[in-house]
N, C-alpha and C. Protein backbone atom coordinates (compact mmCIF):
# COMPACT_ATOMS: atom_id res chain seq x y z
N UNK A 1 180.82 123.83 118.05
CA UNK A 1 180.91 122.59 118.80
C UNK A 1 179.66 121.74 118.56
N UNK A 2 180.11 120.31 118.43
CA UNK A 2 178.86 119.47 118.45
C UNK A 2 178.23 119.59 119.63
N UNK A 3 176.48 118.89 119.00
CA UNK A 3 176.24 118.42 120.55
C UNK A 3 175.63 117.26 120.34
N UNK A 4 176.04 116.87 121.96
CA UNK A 4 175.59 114.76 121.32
C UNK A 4 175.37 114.48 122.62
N UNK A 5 174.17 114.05 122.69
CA UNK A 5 173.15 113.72 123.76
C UNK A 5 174.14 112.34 124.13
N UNK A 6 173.72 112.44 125.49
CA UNK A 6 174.79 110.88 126.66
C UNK A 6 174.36 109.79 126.12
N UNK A 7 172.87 109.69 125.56
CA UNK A 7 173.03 108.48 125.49
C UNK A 7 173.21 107.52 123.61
N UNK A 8 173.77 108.74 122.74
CA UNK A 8 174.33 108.68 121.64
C UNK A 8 175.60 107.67 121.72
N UNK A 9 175.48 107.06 121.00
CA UNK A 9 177.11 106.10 120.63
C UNK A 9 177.90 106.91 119.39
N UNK A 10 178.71 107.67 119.67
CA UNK A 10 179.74 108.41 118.36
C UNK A 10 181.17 107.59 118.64
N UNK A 11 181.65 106.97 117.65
CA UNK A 11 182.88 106.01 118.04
C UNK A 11 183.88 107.45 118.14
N UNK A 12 184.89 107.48 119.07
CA UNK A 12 186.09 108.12 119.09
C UNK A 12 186.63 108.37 117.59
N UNK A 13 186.62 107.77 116.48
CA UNK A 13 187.00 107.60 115.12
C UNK A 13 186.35 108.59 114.36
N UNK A 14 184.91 108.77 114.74
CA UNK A 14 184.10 109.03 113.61
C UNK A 14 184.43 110.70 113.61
N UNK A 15 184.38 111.75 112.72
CA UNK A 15 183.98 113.46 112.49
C UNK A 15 182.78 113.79 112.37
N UNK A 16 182.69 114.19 113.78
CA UNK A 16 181.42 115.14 113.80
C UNK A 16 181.01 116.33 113.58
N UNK A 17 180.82 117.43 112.70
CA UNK A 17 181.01 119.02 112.19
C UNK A 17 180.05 119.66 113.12
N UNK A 18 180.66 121.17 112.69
CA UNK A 18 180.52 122.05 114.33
C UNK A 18 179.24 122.27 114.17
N UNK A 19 178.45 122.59 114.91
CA UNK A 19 177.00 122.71 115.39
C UNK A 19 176.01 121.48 114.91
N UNK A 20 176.75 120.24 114.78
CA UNK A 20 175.70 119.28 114.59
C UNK A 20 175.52 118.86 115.60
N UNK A 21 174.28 117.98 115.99
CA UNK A 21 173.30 118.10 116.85
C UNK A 21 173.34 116.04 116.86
N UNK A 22 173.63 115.23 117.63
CA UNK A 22 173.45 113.49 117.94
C UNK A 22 172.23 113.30 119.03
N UNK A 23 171.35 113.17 118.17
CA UNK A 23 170.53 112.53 119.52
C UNK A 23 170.23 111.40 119.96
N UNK A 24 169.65 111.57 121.29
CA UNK A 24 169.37 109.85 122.11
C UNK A 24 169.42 108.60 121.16
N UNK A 25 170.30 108.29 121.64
CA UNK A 25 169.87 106.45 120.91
C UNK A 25 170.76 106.40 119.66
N UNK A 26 170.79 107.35 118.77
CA UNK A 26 171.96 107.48 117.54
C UNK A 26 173.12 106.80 117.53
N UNK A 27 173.50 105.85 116.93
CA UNK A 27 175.20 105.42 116.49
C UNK A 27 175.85 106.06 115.17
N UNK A 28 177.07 106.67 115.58
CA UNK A 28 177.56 107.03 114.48
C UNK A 28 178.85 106.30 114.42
N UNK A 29 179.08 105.63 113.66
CA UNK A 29 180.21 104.32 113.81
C UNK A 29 181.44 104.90 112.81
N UNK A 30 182.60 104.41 113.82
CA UNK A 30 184.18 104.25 113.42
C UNK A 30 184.22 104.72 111.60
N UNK A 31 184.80 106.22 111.50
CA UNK A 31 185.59 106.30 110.49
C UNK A 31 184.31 107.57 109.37
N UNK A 32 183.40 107.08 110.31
CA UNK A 32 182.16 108.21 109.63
C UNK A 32 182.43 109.76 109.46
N UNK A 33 181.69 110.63 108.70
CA UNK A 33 182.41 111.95 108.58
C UNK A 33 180.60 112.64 108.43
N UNK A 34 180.38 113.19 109.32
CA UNK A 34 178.91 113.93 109.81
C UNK A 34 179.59 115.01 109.63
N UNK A 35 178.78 115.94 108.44
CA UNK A 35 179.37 117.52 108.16
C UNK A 35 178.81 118.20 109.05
N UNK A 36 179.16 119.95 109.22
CA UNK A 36 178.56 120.94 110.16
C UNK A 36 177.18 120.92 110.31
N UNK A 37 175.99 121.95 110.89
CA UNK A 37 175.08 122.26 110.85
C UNK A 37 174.00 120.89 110.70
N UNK A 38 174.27 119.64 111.08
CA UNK A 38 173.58 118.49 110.70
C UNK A 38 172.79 118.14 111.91
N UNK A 39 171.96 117.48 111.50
CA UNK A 39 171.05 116.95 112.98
C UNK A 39 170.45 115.28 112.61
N UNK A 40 171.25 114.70 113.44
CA UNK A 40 171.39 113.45 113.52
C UNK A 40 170.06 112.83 114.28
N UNK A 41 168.70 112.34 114.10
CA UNK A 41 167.82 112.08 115.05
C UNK A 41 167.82 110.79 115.77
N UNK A 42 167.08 110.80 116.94
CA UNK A 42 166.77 109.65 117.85
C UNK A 42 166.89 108.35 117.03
N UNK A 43 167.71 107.49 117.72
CA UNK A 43 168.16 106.18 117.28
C UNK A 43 168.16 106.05 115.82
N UNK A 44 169.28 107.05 115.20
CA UNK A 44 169.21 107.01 113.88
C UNK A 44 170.88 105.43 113.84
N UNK A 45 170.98 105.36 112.66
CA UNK A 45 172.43 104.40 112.63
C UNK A 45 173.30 105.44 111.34
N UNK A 46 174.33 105.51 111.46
CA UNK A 46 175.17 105.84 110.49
C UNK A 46 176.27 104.82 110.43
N UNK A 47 176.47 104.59 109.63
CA UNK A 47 177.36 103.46 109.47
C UNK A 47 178.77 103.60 109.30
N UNK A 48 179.56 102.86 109.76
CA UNK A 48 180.70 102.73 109.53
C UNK A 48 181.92 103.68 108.36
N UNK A 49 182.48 104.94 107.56
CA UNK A 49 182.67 105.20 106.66
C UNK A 49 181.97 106.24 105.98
N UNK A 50 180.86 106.12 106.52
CA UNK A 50 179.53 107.01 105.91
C UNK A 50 180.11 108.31 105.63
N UNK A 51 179.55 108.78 104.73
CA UNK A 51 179.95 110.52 104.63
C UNK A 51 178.62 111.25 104.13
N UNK A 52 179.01 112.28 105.18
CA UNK A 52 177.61 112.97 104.98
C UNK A 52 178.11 114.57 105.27
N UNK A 53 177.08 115.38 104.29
CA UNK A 53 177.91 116.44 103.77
C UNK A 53 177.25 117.68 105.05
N UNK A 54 177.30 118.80 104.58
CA UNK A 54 176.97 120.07 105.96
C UNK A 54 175.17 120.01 105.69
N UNK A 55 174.39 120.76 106.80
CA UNK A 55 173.13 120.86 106.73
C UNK A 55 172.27 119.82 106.25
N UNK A 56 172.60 118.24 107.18
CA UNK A 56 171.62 117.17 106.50
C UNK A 56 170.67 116.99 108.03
N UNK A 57 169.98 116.34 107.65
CA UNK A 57 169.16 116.22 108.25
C UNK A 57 168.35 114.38 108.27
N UNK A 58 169.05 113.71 109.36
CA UNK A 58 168.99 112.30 109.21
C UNK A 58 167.70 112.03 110.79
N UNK A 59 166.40 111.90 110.42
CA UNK A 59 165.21 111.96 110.92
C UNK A 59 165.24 110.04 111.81
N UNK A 60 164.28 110.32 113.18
CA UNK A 60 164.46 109.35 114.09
C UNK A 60 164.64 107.93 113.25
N UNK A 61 165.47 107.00 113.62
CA UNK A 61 165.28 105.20 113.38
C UNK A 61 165.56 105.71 111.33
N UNK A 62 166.27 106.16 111.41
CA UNK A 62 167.21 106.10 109.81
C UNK A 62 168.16 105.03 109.88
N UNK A 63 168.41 104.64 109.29
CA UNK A 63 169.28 103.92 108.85
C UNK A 63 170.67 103.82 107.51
N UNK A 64 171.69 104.35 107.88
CA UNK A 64 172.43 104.65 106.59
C UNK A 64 173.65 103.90 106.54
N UNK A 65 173.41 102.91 105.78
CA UNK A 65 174.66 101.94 105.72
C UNK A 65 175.92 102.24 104.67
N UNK A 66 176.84 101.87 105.22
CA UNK A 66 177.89 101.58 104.64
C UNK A 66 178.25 101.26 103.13
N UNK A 67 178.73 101.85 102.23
CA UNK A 67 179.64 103.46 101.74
C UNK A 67 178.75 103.91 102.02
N UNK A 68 177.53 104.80 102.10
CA UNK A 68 176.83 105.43 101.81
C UNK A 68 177.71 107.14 101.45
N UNK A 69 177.09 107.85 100.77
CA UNK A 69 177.47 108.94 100.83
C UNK A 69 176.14 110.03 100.48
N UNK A 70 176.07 111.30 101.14
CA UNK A 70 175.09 112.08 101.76
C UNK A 70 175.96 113.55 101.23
N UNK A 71 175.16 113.88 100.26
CA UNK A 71 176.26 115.57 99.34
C UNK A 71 175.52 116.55 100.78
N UNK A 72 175.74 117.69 100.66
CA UNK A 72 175.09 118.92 100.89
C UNK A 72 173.29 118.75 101.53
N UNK A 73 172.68 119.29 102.52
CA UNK A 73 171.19 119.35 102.57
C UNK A 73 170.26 118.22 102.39
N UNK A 74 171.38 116.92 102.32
CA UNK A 74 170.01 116.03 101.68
C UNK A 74 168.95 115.40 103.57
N UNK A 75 167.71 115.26 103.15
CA UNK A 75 166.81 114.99 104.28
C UNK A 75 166.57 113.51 103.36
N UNK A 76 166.76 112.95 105.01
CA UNK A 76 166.15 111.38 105.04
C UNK A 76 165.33 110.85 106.22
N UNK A 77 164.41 110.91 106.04
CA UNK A 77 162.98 110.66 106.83
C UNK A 77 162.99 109.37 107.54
N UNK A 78 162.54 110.01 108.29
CA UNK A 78 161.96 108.35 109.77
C UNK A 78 162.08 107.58 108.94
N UNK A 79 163.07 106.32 109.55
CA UNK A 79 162.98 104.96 109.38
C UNK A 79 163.20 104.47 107.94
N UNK A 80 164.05 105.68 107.27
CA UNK A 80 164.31 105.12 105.71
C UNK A 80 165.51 104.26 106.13
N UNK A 81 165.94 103.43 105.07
CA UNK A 81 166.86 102.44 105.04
C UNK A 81 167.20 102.89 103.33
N UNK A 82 169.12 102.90 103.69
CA UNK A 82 169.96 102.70 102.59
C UNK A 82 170.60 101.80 103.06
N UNK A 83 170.36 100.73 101.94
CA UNK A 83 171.08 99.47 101.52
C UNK A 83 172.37 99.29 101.45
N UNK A 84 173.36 98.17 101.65
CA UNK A 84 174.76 97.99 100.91
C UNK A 84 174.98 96.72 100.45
N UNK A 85 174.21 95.68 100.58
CA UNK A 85 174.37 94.38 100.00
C UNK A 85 173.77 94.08 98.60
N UNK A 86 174.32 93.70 97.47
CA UNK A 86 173.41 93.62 96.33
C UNK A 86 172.85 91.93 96.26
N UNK A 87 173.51 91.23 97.46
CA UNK A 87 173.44 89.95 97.59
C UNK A 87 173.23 89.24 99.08
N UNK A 88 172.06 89.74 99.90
CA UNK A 88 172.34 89.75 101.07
C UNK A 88 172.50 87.98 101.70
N UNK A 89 172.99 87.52 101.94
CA UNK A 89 172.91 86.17 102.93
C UNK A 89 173.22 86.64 104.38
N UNK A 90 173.32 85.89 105.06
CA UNK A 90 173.65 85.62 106.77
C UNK A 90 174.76 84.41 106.76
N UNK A 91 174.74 83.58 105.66
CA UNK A 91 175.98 82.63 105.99
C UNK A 91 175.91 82.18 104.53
N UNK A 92 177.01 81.73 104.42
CA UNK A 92 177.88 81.31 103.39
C UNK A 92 177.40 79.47 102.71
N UNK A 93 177.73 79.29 101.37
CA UNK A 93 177.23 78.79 100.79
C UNK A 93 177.65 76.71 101.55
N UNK A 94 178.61 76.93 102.07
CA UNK A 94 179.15 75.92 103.02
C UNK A 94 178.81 75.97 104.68
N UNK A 95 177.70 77.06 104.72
CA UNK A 95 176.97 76.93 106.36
C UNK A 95 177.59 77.99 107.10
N UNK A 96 179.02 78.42 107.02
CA UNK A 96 179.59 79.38 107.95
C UNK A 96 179.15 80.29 107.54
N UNK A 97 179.23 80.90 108.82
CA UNK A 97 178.44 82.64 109.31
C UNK A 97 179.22 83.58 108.32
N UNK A 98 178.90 84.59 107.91
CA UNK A 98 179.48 85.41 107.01
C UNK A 98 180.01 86.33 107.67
N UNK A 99 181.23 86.80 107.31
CA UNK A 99 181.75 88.14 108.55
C UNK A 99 181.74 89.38 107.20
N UNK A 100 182.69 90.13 107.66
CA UNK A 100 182.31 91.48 106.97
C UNK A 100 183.39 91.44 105.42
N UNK A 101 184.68 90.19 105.87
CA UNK A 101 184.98 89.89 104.48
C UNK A 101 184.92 88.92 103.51
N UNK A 102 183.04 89.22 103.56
CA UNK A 102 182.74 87.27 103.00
C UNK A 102 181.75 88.31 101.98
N UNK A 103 181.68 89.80 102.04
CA UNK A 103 181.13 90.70 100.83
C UNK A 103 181.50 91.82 100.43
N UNK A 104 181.00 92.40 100.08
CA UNK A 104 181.62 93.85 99.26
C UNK A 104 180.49 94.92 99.26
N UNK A 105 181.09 95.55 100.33
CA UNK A 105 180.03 96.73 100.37
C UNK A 105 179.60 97.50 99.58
N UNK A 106 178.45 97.86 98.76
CA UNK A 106 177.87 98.83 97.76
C UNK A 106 177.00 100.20 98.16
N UNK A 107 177.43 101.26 98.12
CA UNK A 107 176.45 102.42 98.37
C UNK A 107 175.50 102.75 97.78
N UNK A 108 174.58 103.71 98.76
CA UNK A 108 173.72 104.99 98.16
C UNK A 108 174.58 105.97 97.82
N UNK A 109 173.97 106.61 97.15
CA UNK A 109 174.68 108.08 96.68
C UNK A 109 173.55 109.14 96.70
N UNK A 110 173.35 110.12 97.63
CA UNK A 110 172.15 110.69 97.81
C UNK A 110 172.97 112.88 97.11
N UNK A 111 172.38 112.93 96.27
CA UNK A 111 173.33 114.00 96.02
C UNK A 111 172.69 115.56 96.42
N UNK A 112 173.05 116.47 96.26
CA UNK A 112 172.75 117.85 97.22
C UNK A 112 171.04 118.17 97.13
N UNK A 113 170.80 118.78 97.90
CA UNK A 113 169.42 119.00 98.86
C UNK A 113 168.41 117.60 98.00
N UNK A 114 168.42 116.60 98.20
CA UNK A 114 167.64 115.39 98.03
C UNK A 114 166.83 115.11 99.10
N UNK A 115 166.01 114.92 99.10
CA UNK A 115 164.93 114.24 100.21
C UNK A 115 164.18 113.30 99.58
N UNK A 116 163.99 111.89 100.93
CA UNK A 116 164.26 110.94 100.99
C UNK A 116 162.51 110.69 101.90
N UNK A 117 161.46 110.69 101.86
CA UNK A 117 160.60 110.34 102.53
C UNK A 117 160.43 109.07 103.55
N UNK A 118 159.58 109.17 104.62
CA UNK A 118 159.39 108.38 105.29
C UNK A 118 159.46 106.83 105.43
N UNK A 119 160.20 105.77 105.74
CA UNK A 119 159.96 104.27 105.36
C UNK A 119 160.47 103.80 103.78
N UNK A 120 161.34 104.92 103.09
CA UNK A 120 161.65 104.57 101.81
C UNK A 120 162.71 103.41 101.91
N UNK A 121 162.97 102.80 100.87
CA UNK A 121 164.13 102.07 101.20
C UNK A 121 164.86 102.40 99.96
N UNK A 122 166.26 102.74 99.56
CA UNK A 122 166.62 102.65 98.72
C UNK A 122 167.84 101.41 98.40
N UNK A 123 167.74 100.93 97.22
CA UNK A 123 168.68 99.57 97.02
C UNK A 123 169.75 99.73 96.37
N UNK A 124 171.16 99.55 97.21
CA UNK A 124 172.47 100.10 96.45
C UNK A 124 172.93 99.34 95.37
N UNK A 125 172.98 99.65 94.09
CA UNK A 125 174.18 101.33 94.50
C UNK A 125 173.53 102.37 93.91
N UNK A 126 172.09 102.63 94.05
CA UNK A 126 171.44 103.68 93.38
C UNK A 126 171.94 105.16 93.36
N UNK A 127 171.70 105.77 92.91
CA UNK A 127 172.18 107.25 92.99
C UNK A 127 170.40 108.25 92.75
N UNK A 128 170.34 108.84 93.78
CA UNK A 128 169.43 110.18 93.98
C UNK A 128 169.67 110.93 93.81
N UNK A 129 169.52 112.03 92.93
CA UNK A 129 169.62 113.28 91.89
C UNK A 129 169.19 114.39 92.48
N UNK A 130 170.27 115.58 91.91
CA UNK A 130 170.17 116.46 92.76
C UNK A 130 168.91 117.22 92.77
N UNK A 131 168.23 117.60 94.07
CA UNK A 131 167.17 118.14 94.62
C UNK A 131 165.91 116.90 94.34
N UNK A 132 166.00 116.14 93.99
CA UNK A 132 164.70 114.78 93.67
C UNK A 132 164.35 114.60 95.34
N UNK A 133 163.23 114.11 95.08
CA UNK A 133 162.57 114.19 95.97
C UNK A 133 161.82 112.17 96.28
N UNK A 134 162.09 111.73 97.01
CA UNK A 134 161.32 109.87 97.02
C UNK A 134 160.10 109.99 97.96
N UNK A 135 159.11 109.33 97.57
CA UNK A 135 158.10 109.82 98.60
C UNK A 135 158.01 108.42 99.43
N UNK A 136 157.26 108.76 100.54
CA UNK A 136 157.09 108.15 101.57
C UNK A 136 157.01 106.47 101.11
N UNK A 137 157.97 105.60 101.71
CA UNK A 137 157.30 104.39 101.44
C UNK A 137 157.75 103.34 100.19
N UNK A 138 158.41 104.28 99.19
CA UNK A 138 158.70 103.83 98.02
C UNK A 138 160.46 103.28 98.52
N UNK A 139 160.37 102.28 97.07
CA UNK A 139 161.52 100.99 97.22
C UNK A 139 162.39 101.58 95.59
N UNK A 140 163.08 102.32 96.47
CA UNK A 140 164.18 102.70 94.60
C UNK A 140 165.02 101.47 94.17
N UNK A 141 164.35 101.19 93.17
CA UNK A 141 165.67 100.27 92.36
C UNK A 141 166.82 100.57 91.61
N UNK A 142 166.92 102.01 90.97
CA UNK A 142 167.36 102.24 90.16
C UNK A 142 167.34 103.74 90.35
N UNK A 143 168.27 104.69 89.65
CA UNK A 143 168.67 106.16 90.07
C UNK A 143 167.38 106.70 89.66
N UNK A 144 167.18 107.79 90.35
CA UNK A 144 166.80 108.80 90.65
C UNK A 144 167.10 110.06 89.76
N UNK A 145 166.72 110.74 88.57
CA UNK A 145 167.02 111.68 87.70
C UNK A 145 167.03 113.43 89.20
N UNK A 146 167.93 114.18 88.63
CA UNK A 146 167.65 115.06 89.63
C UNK A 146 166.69 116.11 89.44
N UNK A 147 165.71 116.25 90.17
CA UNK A 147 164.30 117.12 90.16
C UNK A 147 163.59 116.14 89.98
N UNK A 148 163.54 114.93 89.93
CA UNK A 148 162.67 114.02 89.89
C UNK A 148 161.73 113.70 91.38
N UNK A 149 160.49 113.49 91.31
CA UNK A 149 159.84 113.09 92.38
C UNK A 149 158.78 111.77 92.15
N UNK A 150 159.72 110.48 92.65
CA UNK A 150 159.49 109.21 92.03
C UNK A 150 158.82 108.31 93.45
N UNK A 151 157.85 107.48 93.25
CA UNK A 151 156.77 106.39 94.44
C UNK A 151 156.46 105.62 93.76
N UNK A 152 156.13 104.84 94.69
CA UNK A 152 155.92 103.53 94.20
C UNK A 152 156.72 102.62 94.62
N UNK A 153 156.05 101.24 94.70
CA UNK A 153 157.54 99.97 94.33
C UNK A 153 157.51 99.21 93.14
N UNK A 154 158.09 99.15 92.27
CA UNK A 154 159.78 99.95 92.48
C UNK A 154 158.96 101.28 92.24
N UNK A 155 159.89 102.27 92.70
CA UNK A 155 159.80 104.20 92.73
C UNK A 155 160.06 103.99 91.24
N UNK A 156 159.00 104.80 90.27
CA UNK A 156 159.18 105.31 89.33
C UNK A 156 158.92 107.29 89.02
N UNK A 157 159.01 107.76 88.36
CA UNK A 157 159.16 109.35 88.39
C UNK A 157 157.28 109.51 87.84
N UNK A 158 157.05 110.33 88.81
CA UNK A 158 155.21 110.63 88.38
C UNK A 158 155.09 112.21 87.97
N UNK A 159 156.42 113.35 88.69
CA UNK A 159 156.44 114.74 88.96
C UNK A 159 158.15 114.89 88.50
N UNK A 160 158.04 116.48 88.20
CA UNK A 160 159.24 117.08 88.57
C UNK A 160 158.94 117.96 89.70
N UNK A 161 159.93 117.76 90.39
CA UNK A 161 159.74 118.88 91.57
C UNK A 161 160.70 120.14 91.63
N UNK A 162 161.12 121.65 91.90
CA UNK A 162 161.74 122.09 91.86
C UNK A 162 162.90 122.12 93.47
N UNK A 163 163.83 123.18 93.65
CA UNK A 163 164.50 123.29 94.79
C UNK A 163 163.69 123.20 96.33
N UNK A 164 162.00 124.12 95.78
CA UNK A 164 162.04 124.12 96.94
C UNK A 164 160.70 122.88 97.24
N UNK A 165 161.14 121.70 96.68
CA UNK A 165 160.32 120.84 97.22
C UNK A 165 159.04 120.35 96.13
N UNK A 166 158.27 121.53 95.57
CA UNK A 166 157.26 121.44 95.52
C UNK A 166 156.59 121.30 93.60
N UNK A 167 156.07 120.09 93.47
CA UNK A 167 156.08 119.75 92.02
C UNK A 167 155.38 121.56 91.43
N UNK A 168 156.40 120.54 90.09
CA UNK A 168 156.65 122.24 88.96
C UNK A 168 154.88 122.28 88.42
N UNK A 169 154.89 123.07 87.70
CA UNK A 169 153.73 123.45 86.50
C UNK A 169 154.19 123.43 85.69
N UNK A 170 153.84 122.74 84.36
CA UNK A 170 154.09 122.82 83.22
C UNK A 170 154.10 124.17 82.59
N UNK A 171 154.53 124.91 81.46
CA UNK A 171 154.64 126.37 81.20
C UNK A 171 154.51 126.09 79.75
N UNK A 172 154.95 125.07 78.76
CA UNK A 172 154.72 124.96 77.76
C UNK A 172 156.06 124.84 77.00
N UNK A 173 156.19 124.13 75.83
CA UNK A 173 157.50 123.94 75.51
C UNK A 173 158.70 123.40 76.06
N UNK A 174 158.34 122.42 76.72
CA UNK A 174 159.37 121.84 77.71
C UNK A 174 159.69 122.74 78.69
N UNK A 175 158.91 124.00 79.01
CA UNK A 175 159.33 124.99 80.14
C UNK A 175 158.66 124.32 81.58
N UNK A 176 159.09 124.33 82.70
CA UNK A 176 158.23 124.27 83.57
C UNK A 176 158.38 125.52 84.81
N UNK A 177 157.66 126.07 85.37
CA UNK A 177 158.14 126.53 86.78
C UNK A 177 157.44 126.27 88.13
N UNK A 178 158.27 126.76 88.76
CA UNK A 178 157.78 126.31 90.53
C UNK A 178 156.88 127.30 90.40
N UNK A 179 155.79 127.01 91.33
CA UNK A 179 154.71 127.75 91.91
C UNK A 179 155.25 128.49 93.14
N UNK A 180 156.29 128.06 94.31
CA UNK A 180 156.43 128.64 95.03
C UNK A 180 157.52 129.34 94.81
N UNK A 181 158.39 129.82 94.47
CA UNK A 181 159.53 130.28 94.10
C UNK A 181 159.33 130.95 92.35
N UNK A 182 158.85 130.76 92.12
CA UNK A 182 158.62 131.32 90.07
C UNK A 182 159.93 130.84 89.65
N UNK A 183 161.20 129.91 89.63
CA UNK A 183 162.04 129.25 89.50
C UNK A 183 161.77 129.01 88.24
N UNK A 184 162.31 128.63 87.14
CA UNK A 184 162.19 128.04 85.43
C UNK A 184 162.86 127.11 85.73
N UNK A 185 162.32 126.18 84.68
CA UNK A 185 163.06 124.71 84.38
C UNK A 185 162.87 124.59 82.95
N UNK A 186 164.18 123.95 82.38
CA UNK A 186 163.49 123.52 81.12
C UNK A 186 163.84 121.93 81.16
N UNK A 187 163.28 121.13 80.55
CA UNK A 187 163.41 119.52 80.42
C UNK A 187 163.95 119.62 78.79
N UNK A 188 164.80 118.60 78.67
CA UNK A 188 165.13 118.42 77.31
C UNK A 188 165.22 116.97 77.36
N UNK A 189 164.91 115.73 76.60
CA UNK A 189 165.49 114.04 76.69
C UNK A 189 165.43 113.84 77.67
N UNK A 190 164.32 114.07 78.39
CA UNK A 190 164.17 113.73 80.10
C UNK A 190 164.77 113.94 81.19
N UNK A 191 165.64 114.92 80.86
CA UNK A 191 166.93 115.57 81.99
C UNK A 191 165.78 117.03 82.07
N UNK A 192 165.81 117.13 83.28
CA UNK A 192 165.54 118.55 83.40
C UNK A 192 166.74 119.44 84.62
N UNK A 193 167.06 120.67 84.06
CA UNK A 193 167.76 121.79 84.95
C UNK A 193 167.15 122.75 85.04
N UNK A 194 167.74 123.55 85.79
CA UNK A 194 167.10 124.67 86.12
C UNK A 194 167.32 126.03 85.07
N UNK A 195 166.78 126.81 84.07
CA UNK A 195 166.98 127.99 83.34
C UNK A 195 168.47 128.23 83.76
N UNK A 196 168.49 128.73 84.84
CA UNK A 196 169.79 129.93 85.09
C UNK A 196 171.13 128.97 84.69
N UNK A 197 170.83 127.44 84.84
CA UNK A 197 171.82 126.96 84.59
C UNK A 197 172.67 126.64 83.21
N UNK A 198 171.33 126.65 82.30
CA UNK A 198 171.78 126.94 80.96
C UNK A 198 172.72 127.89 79.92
């Protein structure tokens, strides 16, 4: 069973999965799909449609707009913002107010265990790669390779990081491994996977 604090807004519409957790202040809006084991924080927004997969973790004053989509484990930190306008106005080129079919909504795509640092913003329709990591603050323009750990504005890639977070060591020969885990990676043409996957 969920649990969702009184003073959470979850529209009647939206799926909430069993042992996820809505807290104070949170909207999870009409048609949204919040997987199991998730924890939704203080005055986070989920938007309209949103899909978000089991074990995420959406941290206080988030913001996740519309398509957005959220794979498996991904963490998104205080007060990040995903985008959906690639063209934002408030009113239309003849003065009237713009309603919701005066654009075309564009997503994030955040894909399995991704984390998303503090105040990041990402700009749709980017795609975040699996296990990459955005650090605090940074403005993604453009995808995210997976194991990548990219800052800056615009976020460019400075590290590879492995599963569990924490940038690799080089090993030699395009090898790299985690320090905390002894994990292998090999990089080939700037894609890197993990050994076992090869």
């Amino acid at each position: 069973m969920a649990k969702i604090a009184e003073s959470a807004d979850v529209d009647e519409r939206a799926t909430v999965g069993e042992g996820t957790s809505v807290w104070h202040l949170a909207q999870v809006r009409e048609d949204a799909v919040v997987g199991p084991g998730c924890n939704i924080g203080r005055g986070a927004y989920v938007g309209p449609g949103v899909r978000i997969g089991a074990n995420c973790k959406l941290q206080n004053y988030s913001l996740v707009y519309e398509p957005a989509v959220l794979e498996d484990g991904v963490f998104i930190g205080p007060a990040v913002v995903l985008t959906n306008d690639l063209y934002p106005r408030a009113i239309n080129p003849d003065g009237s107010l713009k309603s919701a079919h005066d654009w075309d909504a564009v997503g994030v795509t955040v894909r399995e265990g991704a984390s998303i640092g503090a105040r990041a913003v990402c700009i749709a329709p980017v795609t975040v790669g699996r296990w990459a990591t955005v650090a605090a603050g940074s403005v993604v323009t453009q995808d995210v390779p997976d194991f990548a750990l990219v800052a800056g504005v615009p976020a460019r890639r400075i590290r590879w990081v492995g599963r569990a977070g924490v940038p690799l060591v080089a090993a030699g020969d395009g090898s790299w491994t985690c320090p905390a885990t002894g994990e292998l990676y090999s990089e080939s043409d700037g894609v890197l996977r993990p050994s076992a996957e090869e």
